[in-house]
N, C-alpha and C. Protein backbone atom coordinates (compact mmCIF):
# COMPACT_ATOMS: atom_id res chain seq x y z
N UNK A 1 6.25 -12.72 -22.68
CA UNK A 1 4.91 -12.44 -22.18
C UNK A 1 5.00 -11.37 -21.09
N UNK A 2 4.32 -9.94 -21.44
CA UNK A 2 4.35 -9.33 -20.08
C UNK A 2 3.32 -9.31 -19.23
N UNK A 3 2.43 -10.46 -19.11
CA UNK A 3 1.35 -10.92 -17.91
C UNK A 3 0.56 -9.29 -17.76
N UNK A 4 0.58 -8.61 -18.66
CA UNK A 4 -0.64 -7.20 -19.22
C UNK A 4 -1.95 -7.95 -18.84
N UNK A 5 -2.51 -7.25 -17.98
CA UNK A 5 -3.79 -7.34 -18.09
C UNK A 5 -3.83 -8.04 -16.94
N UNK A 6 -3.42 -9.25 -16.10
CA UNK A 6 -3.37 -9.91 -15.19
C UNK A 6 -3.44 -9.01 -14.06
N UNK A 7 -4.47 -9.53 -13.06
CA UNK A 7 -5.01 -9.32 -11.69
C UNK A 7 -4.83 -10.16 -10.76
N UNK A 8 -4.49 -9.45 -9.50
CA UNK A 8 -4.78 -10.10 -8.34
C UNK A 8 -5.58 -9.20 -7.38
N UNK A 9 -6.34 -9.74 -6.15
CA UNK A 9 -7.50 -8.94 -5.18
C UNK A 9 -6.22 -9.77 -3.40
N UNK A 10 -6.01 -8.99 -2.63
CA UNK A 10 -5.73 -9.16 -1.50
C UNK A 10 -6.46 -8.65 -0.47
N UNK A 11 -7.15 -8.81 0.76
CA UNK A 11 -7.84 -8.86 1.76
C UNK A 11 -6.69 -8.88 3.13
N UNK A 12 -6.04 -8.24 3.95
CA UNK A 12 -5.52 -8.57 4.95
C UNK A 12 -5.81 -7.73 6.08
N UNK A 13 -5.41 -8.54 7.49
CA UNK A 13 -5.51 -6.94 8.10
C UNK A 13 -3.88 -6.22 8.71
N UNK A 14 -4.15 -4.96 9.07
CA UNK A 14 -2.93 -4.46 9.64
C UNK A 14 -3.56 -3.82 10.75
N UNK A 15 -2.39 -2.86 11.66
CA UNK A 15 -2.31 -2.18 12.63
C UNK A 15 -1.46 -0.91 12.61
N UNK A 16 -1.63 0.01 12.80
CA UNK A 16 -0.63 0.78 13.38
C UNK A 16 -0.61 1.05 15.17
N UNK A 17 1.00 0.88 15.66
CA UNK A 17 1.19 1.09 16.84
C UNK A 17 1.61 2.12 17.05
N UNK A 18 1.62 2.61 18.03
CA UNK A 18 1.91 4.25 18.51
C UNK A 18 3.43 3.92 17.88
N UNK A 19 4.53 2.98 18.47
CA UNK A 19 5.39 2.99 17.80
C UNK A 19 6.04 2.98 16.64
N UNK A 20 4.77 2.05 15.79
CA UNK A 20 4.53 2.40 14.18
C UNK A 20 4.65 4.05 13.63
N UNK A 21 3.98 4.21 14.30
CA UNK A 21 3.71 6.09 14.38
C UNK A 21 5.32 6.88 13.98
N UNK A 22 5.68 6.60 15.74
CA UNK A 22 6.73 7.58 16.06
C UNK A 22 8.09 7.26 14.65
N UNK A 23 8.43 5.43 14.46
CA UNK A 23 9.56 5.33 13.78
C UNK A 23 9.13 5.94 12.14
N UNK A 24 8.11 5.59 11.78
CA UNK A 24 7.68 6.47 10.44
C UNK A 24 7.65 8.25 10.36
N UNK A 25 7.39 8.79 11.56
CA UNK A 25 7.70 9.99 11.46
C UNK A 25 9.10 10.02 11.80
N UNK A 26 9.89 9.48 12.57
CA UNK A 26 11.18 9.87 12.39
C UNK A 26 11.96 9.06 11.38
N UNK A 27 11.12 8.51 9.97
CA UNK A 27 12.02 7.81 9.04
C UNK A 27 11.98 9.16 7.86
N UNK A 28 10.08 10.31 7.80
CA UNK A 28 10.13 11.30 7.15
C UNK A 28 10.62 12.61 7.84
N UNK A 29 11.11 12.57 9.01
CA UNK A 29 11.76 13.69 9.02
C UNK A 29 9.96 14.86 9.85
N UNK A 30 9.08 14.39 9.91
CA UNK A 30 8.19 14.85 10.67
C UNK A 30 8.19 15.26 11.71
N UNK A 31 7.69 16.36 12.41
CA UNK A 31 7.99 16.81 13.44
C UNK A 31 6.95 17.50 14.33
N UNK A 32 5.48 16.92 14.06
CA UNK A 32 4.55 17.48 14.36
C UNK A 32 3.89 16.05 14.70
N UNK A 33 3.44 15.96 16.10
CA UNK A 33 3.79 14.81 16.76
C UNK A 33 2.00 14.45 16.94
N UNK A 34 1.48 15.61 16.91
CA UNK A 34 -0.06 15.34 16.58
C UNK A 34 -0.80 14.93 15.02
N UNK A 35 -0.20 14.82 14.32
CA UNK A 35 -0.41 15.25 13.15
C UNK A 35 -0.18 13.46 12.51
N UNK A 36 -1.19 13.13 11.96
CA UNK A 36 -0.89 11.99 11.56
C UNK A 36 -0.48 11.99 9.70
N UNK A 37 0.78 11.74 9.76
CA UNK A 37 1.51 11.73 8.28
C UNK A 37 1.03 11.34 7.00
N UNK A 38 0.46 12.12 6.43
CA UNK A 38 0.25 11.69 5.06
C UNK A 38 0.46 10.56 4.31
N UNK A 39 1.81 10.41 4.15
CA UNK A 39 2.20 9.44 3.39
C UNK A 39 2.29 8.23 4.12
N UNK A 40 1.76 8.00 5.60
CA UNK A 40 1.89 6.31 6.31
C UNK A 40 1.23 5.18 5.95
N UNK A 41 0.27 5.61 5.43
CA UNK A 41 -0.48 4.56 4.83
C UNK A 41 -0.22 3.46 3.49
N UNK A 42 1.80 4.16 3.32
CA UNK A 42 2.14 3.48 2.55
C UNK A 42 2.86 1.96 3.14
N UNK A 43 2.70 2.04 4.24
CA UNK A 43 3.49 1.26 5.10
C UNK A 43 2.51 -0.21 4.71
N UNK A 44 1.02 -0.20 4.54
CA UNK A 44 0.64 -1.02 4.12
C UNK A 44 1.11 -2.07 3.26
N UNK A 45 1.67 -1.43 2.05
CA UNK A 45 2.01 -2.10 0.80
C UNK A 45 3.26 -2.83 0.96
N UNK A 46 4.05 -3.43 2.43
CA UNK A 46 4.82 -4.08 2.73
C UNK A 46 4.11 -5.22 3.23
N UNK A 47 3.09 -5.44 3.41
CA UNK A 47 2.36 -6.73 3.79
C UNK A 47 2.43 -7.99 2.92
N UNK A 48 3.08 -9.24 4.06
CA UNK A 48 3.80 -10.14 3.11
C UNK A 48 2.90 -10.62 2.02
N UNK A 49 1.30 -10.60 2.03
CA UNK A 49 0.42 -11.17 1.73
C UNK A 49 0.45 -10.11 -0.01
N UNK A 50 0.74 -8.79 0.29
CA UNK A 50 0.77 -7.58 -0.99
C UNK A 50 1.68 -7.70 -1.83
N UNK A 51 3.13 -7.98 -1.06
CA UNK A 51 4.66 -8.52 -1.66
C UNK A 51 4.20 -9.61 -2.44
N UNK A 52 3.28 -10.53 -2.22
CA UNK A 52 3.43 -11.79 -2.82
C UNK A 52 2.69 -11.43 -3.87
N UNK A 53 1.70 -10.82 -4.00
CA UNK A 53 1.07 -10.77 -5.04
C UNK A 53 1.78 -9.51 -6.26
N UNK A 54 2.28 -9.31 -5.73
CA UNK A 54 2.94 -8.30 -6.92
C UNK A 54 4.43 -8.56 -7.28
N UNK A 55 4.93 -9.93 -6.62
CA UNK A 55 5.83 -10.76 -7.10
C UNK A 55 5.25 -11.28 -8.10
N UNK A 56 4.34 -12.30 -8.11
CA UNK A 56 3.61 -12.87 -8.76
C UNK A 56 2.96 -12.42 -10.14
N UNK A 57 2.59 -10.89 -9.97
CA UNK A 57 2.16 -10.03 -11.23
C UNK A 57 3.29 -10.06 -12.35
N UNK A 58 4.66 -9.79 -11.62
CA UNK A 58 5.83 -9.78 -12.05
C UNK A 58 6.62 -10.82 -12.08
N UNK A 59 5.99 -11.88 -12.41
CA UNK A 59 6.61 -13.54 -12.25
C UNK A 59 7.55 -13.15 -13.74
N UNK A 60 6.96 -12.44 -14.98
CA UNK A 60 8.28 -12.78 -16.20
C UNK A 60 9.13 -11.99 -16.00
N UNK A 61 9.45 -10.89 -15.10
CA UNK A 61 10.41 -10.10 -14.52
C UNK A 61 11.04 -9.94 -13.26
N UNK A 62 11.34 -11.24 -13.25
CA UNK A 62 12.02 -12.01 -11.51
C UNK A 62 13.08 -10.77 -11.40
N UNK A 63 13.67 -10.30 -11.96
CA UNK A 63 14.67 -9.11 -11.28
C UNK A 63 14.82 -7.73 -11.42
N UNK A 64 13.10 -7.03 -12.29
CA UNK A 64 13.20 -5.91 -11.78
C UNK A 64 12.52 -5.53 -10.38
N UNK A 65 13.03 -4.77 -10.09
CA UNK A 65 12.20 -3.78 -8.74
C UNK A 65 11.14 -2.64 -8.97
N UNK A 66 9.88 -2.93 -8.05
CA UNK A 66 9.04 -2.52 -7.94
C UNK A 66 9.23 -1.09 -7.50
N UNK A 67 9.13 0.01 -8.23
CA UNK A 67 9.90 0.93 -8.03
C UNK A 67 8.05 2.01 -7.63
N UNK A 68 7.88 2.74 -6.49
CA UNK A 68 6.67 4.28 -6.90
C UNK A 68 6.57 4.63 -8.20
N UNK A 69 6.08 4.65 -8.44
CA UNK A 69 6.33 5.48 -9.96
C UNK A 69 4.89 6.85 -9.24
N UNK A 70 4.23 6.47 -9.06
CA UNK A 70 2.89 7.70 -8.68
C UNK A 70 2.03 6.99 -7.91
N UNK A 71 1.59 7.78 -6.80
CA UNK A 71 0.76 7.86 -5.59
C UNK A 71 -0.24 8.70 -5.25
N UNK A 72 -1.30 8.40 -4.58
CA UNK A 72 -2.39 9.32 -4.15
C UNK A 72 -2.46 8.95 -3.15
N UNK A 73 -2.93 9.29 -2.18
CA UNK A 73 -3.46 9.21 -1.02
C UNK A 73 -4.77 9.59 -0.32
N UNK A 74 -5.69 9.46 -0.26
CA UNK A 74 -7.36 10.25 0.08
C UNK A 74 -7.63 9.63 1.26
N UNK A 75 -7.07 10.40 2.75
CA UNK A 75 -7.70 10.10 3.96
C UNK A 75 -9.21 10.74 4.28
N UNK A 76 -10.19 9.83 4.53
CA UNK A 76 -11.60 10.52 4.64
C UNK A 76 -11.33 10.09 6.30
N UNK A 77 -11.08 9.62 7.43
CA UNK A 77 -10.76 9.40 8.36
C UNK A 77 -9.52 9.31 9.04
N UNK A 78 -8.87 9.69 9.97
CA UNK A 78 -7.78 9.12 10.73
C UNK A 78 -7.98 8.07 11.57
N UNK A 79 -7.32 6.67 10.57
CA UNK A 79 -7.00 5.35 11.02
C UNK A 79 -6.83 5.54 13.10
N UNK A 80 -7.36 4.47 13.65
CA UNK A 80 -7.16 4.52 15.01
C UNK A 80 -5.99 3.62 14.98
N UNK A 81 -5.11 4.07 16.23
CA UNK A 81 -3.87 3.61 16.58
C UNK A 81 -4.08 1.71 17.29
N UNK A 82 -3.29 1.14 17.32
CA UNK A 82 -3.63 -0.46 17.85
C UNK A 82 -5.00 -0.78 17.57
N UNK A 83 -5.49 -0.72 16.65
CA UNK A 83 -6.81 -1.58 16.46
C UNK A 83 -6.76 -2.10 15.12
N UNK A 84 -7.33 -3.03 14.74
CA UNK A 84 -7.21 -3.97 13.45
C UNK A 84 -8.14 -3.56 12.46
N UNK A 85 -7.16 -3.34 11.35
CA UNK A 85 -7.89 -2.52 10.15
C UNK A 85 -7.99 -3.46 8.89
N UNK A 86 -8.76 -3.61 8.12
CA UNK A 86 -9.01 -4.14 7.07
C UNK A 86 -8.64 -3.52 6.02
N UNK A 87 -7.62 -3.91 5.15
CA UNK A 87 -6.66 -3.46 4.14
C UNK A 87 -7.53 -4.73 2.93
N UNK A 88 -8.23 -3.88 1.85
CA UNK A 88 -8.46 -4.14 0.50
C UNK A 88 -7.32 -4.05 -0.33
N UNK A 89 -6.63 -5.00 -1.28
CA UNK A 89 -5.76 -4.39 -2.39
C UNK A 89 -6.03 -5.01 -3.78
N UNK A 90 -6.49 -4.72 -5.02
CA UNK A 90 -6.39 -4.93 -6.12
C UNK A 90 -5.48 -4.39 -6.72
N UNK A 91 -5.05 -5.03 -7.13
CA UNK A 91 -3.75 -5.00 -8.46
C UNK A 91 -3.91 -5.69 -9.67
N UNK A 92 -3.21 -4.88 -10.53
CA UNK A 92 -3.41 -4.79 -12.14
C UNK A 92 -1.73 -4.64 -13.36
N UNK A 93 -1.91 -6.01 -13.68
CA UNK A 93 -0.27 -5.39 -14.61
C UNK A 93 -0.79 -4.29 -15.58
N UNK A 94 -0.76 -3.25 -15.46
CA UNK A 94 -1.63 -2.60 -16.61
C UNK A 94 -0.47 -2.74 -17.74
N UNK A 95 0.57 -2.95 -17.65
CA UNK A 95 1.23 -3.13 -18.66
C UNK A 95 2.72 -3.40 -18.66
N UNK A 96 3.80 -4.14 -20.04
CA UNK A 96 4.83 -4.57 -19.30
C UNK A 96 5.24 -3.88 -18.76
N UNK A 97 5.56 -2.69 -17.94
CA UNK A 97 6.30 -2.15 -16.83
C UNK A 97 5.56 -1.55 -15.68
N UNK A 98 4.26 -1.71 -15.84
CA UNK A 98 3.63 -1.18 -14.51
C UNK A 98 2.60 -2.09 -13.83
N UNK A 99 2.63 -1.67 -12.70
CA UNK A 99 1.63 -2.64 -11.55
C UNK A 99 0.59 -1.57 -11.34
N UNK A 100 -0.52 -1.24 -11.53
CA UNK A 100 -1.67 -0.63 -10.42
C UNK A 100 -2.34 -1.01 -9.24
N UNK A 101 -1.54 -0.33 -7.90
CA UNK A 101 -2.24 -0.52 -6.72
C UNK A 101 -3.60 0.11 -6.19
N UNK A 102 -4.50 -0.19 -5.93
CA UNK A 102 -5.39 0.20 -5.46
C UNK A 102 -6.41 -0.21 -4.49
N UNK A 103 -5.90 0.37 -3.13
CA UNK A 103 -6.19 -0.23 -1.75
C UNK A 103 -7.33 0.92 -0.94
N UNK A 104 -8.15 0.49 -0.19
CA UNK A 104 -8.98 0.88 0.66
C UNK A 104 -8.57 0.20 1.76
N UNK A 105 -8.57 1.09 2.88
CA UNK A 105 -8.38 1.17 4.64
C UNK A 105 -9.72 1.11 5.51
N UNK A 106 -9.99 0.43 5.85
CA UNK A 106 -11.42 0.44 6.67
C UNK A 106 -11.38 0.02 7.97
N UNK A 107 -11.85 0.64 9.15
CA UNK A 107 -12.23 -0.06 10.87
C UNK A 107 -13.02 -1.40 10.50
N UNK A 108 -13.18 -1.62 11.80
CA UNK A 108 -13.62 -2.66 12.31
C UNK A 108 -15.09 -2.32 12.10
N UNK A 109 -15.96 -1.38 11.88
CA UNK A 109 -17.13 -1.12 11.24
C UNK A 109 -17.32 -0.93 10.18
N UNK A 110 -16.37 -0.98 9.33
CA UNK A 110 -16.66 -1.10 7.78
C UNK A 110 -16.23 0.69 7.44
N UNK A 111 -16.17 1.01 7.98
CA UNK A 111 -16.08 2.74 7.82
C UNK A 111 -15.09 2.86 6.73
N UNK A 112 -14.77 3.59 5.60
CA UNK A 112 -13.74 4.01 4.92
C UNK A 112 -12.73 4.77 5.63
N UNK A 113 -11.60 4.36 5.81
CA UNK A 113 -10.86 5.34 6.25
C UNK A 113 -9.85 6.06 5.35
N UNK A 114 -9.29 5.28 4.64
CA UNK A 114 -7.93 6.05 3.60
C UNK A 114 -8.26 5.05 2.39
N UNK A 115 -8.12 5.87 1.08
CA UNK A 115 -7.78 5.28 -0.17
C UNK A 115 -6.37 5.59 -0.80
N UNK A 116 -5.75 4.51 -1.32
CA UNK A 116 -4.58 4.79 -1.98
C UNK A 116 -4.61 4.10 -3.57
N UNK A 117 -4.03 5.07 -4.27
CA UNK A 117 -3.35 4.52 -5.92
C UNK A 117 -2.33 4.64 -5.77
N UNK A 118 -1.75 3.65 -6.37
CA UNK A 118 -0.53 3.36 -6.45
C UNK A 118 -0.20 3.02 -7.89
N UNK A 119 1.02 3.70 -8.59
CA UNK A 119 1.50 2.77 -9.63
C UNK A 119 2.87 2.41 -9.40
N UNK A 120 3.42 1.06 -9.70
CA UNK A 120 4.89 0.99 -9.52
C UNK A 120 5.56 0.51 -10.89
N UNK A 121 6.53 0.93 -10.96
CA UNK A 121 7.27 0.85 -12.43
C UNK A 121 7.84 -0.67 -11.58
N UNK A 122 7.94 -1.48 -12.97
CA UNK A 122 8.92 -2.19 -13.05
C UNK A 122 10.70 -1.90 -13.51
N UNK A 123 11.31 -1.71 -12.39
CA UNK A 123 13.08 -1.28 -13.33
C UNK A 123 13.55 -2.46 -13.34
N UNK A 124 14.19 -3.02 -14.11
CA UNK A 124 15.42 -3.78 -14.09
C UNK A 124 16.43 -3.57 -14.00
């Protein structure tokens, strides 16, 4: 059974700290210290609450790894630093080897801030 078609919806919140900041730009090699990094908003998709559910998508494939396979990113705002953000995530086995992520970033006013797609291969 490759659990095709199976969904899960996650709701959590996160933060970024200035220190969040600095160790992600010095994990890409960034060097423009005003400039808020493109790709940070992937830092989301480590949330234990996101892990679990895309364990779970992948319950008949306990030992491959959730590998990027393709990403987007669409910042309509820059996320504020230490304040609590509301992280949307739906996920989708679209099929036996892939997961579809698809998360919205929002303030504390509901504001859109960043959208992300995500697909991750399953490798074994």
């Amino acid at each position: 059974m490759s659990g095709a078609g199976a969904t899960r919806a996650v709701t959590c919140t996160a933060r970024v700290s200035a220190a969040d900041m600095t160790r992600f730009r010095a994990g890409i090699g960034a060097t423009d210290a005003a400039r808020w990094p493109t790709t940070l908003p992937i830092i989301w998709l480590s949330h234990p609450d996101i892990i679990a559910a895309v364990r779970d998508l992948a319950a008949d494939r306990p030992s491959a790894l959730p590998v990027h396979e393709a990403q987007t990113i669409e910042t309509m705002a820059t996320p504020p630093l230490d304040a609590p953000l509301s992280v949307h995530v739906d996920l989708c086995r679209s099929d036996a080897d892939r997961i579809t992520v698809d998360t919205r970033v929002s303030d504390g006013a509901g504001r859109a801030l960043v959208r992300l797609h995500t697909i991750l291969r399953l490798v074994p």
